[in-house]
C-alpha atoms as a PDB file:
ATOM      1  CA  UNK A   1      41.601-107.382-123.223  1.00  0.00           C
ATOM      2  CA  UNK A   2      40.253-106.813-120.314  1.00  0.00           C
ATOM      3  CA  UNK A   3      39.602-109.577-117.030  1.00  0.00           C
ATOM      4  CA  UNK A   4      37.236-109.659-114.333  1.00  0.00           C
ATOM      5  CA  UNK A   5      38.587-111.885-111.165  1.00  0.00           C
ATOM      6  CA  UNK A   6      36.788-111.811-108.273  1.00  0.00           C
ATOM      7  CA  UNK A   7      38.727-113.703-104.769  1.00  0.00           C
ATOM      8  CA  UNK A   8      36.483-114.444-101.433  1.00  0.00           C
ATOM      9  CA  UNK A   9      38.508-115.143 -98.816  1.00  0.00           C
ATOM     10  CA  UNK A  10      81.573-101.990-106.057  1.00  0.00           C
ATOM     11  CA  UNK A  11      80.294 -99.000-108.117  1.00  0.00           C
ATOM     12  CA  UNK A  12      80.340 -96.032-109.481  1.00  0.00           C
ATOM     13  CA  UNK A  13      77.430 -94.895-112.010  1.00  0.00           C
ATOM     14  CA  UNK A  14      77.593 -91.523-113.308  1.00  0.00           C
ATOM     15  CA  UNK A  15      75.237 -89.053-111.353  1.00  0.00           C
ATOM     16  CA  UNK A  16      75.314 -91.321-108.300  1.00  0.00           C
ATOM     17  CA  UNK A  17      77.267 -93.326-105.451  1.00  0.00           C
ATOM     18  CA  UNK A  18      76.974 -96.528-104.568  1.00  0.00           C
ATOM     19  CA  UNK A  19      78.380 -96.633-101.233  1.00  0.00           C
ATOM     20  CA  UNK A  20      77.906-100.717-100.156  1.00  0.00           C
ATOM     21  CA  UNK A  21      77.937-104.215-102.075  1.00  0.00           C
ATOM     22  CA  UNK A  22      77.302-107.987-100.711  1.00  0.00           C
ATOM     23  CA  UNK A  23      76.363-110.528-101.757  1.00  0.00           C
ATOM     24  CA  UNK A  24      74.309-112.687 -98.799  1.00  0.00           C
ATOM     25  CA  UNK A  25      71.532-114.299 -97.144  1.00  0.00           C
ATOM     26  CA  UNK A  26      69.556-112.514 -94.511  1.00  0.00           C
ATOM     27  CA  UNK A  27      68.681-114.384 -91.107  1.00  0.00           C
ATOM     28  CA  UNK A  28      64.756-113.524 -91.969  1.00  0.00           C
ATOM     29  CA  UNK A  29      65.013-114.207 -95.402  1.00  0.00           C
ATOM     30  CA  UNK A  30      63.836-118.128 -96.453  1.00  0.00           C
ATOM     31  CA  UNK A  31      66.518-120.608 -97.401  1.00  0.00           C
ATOM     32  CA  UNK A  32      67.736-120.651-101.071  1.00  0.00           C
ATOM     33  CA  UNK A  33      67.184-117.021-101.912  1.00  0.00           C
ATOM     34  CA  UNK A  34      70.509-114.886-103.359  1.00  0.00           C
ATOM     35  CA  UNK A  35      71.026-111.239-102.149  1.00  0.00           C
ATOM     36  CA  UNK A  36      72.956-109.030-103.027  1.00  0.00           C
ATOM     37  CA  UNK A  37      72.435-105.185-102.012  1.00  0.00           C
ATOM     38  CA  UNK A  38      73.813-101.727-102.458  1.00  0.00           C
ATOM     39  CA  UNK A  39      73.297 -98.040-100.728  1.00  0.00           C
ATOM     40  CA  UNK A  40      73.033 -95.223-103.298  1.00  0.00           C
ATOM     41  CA  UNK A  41      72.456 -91.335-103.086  1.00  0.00           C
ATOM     42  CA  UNK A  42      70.322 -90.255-106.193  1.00  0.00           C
ATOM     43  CA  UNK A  43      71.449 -86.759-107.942  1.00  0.00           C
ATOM     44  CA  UNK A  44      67.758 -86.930-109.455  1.00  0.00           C
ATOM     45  CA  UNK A  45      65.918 -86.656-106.025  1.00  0.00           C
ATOM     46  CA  UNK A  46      68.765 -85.972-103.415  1.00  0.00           C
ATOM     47  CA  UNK A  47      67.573 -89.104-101.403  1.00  0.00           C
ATOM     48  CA  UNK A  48      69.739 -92.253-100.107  1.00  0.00           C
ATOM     49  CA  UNK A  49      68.128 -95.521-101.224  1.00  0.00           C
ATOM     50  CA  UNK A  50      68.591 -99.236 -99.599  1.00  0.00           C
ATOM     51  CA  UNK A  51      68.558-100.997-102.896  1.00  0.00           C
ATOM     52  CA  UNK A  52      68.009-105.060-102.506  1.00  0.00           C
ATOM     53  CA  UNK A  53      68.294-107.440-105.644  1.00  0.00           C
ATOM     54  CA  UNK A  54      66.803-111.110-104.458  1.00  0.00           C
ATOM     55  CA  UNK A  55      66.757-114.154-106.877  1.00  0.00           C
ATOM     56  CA  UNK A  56      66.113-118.007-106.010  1.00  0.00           C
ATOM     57  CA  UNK A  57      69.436-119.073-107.840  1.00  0.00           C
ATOM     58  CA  UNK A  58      72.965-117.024-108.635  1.00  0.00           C
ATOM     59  CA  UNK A  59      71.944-114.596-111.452  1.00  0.00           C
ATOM     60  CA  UNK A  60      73.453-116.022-114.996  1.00  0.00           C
ATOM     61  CA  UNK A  61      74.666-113.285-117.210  1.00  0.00           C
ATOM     62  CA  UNK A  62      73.476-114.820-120.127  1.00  0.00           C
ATOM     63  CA  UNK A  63      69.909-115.531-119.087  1.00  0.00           C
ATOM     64  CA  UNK A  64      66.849-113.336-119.496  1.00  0.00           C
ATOM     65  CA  UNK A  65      64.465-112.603-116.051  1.00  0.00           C
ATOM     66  CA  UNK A  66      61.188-111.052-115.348  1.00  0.00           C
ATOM     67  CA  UNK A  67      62.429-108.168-112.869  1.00  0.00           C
ATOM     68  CA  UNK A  68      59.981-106.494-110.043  1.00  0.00           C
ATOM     69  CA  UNK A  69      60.540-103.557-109.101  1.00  0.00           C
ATOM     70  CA  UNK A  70      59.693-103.258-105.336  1.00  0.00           C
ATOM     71  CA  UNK A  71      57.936 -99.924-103.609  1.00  0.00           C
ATOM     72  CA  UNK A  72      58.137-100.003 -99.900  1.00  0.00           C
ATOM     73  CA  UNK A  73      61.081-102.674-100.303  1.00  0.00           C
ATOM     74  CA  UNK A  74      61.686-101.928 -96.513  1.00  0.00           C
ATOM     75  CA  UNK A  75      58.457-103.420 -95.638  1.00  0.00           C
ATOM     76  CA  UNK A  76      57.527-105.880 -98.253  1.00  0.00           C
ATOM     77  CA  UNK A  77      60.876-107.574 -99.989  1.00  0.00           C
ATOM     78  CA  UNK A  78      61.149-110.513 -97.206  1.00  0.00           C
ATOM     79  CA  UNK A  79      57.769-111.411 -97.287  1.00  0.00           C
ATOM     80  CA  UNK A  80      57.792-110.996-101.271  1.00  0.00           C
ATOM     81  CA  UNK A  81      60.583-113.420-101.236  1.00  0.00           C
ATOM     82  CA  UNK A  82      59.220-115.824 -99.938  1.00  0.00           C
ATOM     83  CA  UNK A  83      56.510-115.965-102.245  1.00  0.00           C
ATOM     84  CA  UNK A  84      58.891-115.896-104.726  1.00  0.00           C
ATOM     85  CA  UNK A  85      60.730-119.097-103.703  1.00  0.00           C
ATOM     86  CA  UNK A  86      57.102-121.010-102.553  1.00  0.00           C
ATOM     87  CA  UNK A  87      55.994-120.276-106.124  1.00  0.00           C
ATOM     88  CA  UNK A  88      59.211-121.297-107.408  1.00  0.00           C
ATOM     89  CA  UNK A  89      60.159-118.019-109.402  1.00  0.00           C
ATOM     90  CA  UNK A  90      63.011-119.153-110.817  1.00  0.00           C
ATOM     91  CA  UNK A  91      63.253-116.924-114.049  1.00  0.00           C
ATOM     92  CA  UNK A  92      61.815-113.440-111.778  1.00  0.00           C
ATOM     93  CA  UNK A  93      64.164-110.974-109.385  1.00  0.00           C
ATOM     94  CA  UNK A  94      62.975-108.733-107.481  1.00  0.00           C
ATOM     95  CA  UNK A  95      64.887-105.339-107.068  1.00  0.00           C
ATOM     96  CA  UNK A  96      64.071-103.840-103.683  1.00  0.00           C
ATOM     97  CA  UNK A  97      63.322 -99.792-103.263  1.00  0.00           C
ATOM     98  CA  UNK A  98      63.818 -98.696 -99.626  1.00  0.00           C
ATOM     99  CA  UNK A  99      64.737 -95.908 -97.935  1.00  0.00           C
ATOM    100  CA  UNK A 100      68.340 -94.824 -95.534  1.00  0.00           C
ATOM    101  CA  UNK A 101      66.910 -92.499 -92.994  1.00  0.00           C
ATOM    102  CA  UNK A 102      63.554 -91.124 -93.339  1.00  0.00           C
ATOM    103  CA  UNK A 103      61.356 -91.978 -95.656  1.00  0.00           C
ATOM    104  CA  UNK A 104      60.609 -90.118 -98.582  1.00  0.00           C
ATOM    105  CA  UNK A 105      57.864 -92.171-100.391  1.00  0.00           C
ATOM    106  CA  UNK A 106      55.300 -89.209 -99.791  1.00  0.00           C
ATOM    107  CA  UNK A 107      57.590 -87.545-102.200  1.00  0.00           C
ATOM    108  CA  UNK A 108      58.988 -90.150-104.477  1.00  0.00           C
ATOM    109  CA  UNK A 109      55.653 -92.101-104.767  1.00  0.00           C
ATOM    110  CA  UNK A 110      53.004 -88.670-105.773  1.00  0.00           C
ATOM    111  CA  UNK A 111      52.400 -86.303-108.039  1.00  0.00           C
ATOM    112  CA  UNK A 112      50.912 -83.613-108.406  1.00  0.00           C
ATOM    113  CA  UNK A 113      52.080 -81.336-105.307  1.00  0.00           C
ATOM    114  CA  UNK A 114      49.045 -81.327-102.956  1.00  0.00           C
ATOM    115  CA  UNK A 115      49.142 -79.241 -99.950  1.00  0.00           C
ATOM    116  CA  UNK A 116      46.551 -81.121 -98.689  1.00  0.00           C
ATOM    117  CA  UNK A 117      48.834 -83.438 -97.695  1.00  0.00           C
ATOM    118  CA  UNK A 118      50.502 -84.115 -94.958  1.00  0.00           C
ATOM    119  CA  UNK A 119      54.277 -83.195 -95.663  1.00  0.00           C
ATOM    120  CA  UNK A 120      55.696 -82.491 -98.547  1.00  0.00           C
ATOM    121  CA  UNK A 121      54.747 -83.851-101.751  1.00  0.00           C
ATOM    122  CA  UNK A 122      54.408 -84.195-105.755  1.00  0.00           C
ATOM    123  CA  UNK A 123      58.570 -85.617-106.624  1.00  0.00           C
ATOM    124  CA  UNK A 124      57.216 -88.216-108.658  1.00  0.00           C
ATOM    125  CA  UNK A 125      58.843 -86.972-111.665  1.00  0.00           C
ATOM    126  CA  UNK A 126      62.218 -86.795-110.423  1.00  0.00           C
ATOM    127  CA  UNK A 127      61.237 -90.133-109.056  1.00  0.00           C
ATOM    128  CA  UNK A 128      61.432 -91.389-112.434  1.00  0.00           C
ATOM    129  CA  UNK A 129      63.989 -89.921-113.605  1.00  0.00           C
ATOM    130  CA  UNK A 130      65.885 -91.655-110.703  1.00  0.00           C
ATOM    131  CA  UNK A 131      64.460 -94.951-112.086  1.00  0.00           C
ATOM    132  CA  UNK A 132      64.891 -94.299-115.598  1.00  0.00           C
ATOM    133  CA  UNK A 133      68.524 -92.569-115.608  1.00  0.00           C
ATOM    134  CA  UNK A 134      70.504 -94.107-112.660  1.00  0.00           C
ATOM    135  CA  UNK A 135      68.819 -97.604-110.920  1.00  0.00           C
ATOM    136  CA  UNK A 136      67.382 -99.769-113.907  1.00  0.00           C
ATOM    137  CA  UNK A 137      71.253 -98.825-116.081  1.00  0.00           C
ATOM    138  CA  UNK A 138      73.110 -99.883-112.487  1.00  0.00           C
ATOM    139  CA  UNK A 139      71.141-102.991-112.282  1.00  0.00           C
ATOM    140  CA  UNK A 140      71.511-103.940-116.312  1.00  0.00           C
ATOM    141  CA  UNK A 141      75.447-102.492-116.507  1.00  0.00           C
ATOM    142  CA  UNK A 142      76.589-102.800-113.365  1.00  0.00           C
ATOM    143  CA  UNK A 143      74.615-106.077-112.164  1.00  0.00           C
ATOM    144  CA  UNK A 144      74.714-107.429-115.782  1.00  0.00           C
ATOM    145  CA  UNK A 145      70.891-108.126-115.588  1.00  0.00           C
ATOM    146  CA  UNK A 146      69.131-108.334-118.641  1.00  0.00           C
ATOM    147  CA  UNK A 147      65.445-107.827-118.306  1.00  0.00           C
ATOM    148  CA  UNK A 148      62.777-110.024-120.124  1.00  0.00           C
ATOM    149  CA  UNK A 149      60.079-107.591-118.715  1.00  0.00           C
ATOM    150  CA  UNK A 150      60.406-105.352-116.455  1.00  0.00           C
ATOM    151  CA  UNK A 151      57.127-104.437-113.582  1.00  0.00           C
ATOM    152  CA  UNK A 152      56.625-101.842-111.136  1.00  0.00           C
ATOM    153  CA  UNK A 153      55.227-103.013-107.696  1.00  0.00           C
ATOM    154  CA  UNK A 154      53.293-100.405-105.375  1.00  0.00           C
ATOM    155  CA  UNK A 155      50.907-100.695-102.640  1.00  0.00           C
ATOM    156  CA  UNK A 156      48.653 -97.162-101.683  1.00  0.00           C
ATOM    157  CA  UNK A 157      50.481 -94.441-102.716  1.00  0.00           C
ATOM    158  CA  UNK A 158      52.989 -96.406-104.370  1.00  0.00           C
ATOM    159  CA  UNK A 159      50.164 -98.142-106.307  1.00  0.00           C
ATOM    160  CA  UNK A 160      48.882 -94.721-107.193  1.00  0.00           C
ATOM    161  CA  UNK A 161      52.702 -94.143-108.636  1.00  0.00           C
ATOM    162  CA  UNK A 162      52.672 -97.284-110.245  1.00  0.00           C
ATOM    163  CA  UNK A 163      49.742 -96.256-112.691  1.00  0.00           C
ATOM    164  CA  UNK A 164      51.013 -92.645-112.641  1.00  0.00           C
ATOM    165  CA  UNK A 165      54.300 -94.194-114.163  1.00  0.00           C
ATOM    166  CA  UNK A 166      52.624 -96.338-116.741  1.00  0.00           C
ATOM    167  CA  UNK A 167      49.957 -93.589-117.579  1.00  0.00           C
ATOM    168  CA  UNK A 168      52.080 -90.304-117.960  1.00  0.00           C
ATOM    169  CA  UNK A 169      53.158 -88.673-120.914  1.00  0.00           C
ATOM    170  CA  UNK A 170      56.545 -86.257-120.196  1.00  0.00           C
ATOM    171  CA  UNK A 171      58.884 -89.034-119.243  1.00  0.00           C
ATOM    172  CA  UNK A 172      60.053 -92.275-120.385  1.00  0.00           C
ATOM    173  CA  UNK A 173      58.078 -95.320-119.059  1.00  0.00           C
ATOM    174  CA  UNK A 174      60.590 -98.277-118.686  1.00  0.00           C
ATOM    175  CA  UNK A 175      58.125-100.696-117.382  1.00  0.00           C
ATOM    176  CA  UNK A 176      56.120-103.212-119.353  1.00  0.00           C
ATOM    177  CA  UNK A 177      53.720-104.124-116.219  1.00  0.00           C
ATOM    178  CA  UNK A 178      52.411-102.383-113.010  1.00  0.00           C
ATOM    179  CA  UNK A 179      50.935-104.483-110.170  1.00  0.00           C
ATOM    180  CA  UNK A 180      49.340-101.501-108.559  1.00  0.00           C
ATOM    181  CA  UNK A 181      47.274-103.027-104.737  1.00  0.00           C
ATOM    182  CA  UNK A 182      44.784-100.451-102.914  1.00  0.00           C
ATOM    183  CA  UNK A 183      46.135 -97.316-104.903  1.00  0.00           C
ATOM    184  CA  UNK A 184      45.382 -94.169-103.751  1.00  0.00           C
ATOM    185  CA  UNK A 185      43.057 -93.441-106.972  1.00  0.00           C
ATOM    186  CA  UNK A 186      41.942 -90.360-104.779  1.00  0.00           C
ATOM    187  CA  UNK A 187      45.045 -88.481-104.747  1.00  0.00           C
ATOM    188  CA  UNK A 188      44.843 -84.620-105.734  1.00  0.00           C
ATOM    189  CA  UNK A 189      41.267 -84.703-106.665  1.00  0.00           C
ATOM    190  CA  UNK A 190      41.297 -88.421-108.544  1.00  0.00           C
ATOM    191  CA  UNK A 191      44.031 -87.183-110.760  1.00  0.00           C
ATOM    192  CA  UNK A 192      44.719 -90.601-112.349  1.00  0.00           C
ATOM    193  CA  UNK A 193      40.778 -90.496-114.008  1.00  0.00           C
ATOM    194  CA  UNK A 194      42.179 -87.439-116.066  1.00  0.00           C
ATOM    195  CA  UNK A 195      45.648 -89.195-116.634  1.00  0.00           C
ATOM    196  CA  UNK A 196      44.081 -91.952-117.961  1.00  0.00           C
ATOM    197  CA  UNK A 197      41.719 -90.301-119.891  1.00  0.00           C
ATOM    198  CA  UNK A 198      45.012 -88.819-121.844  1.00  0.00           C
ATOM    199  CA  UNK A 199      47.304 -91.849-122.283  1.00  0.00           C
ATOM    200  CA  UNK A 200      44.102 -93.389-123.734  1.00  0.00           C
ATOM    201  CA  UNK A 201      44.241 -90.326-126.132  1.00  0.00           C
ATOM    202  CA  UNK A 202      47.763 -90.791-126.732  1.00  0.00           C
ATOM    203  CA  UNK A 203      47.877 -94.773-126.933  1.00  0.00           C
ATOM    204  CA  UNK A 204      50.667 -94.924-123.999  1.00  0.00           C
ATOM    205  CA  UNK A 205      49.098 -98.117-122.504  1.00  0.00           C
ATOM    206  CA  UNK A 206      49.495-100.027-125.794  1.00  0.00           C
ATOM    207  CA  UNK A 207      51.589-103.209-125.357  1.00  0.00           C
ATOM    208  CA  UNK A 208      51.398-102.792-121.315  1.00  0.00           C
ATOM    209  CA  UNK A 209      49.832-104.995-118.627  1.00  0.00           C
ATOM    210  CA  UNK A 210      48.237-103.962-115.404  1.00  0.00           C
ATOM    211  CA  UNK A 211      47.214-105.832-112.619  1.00  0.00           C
ATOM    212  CA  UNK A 212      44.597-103.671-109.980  1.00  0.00           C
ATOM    213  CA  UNK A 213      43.485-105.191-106.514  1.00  0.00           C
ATOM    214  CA  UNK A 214      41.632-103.412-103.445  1.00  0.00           C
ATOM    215  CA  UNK A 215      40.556-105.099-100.691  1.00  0.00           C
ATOM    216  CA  UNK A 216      36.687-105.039 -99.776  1.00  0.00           C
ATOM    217  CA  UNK A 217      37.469-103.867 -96.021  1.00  0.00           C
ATOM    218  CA  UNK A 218      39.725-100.467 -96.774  1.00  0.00           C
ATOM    219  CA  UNK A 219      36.750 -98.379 -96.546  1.00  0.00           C
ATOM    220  CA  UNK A 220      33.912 -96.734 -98.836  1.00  0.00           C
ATOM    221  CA  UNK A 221      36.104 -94.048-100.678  1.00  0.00           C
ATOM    222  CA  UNK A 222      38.457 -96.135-101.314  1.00  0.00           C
ATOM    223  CA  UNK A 223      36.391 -98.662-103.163  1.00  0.00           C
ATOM    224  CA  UNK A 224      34.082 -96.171-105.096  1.00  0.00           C
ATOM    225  CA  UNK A 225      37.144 -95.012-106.698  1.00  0.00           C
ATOM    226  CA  UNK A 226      38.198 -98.571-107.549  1.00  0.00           C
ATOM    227  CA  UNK A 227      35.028 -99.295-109.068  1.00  0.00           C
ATOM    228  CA  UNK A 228      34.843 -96.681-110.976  1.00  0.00           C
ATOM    229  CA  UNK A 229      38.563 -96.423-112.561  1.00  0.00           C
ATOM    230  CA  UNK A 230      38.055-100.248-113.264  1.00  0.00           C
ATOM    231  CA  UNK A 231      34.665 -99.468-115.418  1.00  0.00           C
ATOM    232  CA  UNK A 232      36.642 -96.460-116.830  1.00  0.00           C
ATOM    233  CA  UNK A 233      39.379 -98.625-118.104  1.00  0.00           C
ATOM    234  CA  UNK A 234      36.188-101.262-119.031  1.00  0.00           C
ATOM    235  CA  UNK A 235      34.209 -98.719-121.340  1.00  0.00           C
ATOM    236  CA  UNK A 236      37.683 -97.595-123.177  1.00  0.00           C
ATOM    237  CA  UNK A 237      37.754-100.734-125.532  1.00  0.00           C
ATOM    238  CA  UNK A 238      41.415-100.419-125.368  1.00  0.00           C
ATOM    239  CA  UNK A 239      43.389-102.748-128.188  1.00  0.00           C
ATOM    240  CA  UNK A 240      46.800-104.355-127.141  1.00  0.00           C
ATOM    241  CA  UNK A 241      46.570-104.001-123.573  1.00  0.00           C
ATOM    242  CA  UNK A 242      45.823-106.550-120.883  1.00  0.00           C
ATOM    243  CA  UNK A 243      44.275-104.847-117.801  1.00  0.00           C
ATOM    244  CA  UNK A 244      42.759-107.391-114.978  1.00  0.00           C
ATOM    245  CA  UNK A 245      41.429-106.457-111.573  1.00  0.00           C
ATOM    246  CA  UNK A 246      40.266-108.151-108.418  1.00  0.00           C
ATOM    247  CA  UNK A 247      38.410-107.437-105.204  1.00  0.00           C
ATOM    248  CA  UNK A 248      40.188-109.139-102.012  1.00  0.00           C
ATOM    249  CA  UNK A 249      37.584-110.346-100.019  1.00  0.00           C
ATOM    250  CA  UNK A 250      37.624-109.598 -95.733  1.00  0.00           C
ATOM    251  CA  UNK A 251      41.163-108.082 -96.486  1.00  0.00           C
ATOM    252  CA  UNK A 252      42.178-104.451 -95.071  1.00  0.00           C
ATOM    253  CA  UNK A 253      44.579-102.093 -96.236  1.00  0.00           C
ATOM    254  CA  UNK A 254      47.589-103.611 -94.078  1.00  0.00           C
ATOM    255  CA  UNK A 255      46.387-106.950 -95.174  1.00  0.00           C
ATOM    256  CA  UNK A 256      46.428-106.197 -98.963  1.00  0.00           C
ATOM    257  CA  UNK A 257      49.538-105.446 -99.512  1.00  0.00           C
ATOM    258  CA  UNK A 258      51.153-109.205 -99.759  1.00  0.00           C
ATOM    259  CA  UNK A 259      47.954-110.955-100.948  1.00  0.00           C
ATOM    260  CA  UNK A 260      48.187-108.801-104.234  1.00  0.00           C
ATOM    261  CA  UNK A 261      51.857-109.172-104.678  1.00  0.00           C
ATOM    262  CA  UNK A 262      50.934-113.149-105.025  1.00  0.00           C
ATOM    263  CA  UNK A 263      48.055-112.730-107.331  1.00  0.00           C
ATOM    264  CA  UNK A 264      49.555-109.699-109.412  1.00  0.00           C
ATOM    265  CA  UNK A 265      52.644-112.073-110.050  1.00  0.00           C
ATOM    266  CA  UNK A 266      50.084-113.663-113.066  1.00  0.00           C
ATOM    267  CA  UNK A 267      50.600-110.990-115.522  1.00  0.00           C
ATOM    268  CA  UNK A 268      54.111-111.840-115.794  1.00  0.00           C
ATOM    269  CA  UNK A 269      53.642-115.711-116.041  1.00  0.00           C
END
């Protein structure tokens, strides 16, 4: 099915440390919302990750949530939790990706290697396997999280990784959704066209939901690729999967990034 929406205006885990625990509210965070947070040193990618798990209410054991995952947590988890609480998100957490020390996402977040680029690049396969083999089994095991469905939040490059993830073939994809805002659809020569042109091949987006967004200010390239992924996806006649996109009206890249979290939050409703 496809839409058309269009807006104007305490532990150990096997191949990794976790090095801090709490359980707290932050002075910027709103009233009401539950933290609790952890530092951890992947053996996948050799990176130290800020890891944040926010809820609206003390996590029950025996209850089932709808769980974000959050690229660029270091920018976009307060502002996300609000949202969160003025929506009244009861049954969704969101599980915060950040980085200790520099930031890596031009790594983590991209694939393939482009030299292009400006720093190193293409890690988004070990990126995965960090996501597949040591966060999502702390936050079920340790955390005692069960997961109703389970989405993967980017913005730019970590849109671009969000379809990547939900669109490639060698690796395990343990997410039922991708919100994916202004992707960089033009990274490595518009590598996702040919990716998607494969999992469509291979029926990998059966079952799944994505949710696309680009803001109409964030330049010409930008929104020719948009266009034309979205009629892509359009002319595939795909069965079993939901796949809805939106143009943000007078809304930049730095604007996007919030506005899409809100309205990308529908495809887990």
């Amino acid at each position: 099915m496809i839409m058309y929406l269009y807006q104007k205006k305490t532990f150990l885990f096997l191949s990794f440390t976790l090095f801090f625990f709490a359980s707290c509210i932050e002075e910027d965070l709103p009233a009401r919302i539950k933290q609790q947070k952890f530092t951890v040193t992947s053996n996948a990618t050799n990176f130290k990750y800020n890891v944040k798990i926010g809820s609206l209410e003390e996590i029950d054991v025996a209850r089932d949530y709808h769980v974000v995952y959050l690229l660029d947590g270091d920018d976009y988890y307060n502002e996300c939790m609000q949202i969160l609480r003025s929506k009244n998100k009861e049954h969704t957490i969101v599980v915060s990706i950040g980085y200790t020390g520099d930031n890596k996402r031009g790594i983590d977040y991209s694939y393939p290697y482009d030299r292009g680029f400006d720093g190193d690049s293409g890690g988004a396969k070990k990126f995965i396997d960090f996501l597949n083999s040591e966060l999502l089994p702390t936050i079920a095991e340790d955390y005692q999280i069960n997961s109703l469905t389970k989405t993967i939040y980017g913005h730019s490059l970590g849109g671009y990784f969000a379809l990547y993830v939900m669109m490639q073939k060698e690796q395990e994809n343990p997410f039922d959704n991708a919100i994916a805002v202004s992707p960089n659809l033009m990274w490595y020569n518009s590598f996702i066209f040919d990716l998607e042109a494969a999992a469509k091949e291979l029926d990998l987006l059966k079952g799944k939901n994505i949710y696309m967004s680009m803001g109409d200010l964030e330049g010409v390239g930008m929104n020719a690729s948009f266009d034309a992924l979205t009629k892509q996806l359009e002319l595939r006649n795909y069965s079993d999967f939901d796949f809805s996109y939106e143009r943000l009206e007078n809304t930049s890249h730095r604007n996007s990034p919030i506005q899409g979290f809100k309205k990308g939050l529908q495809i887990i409703e």
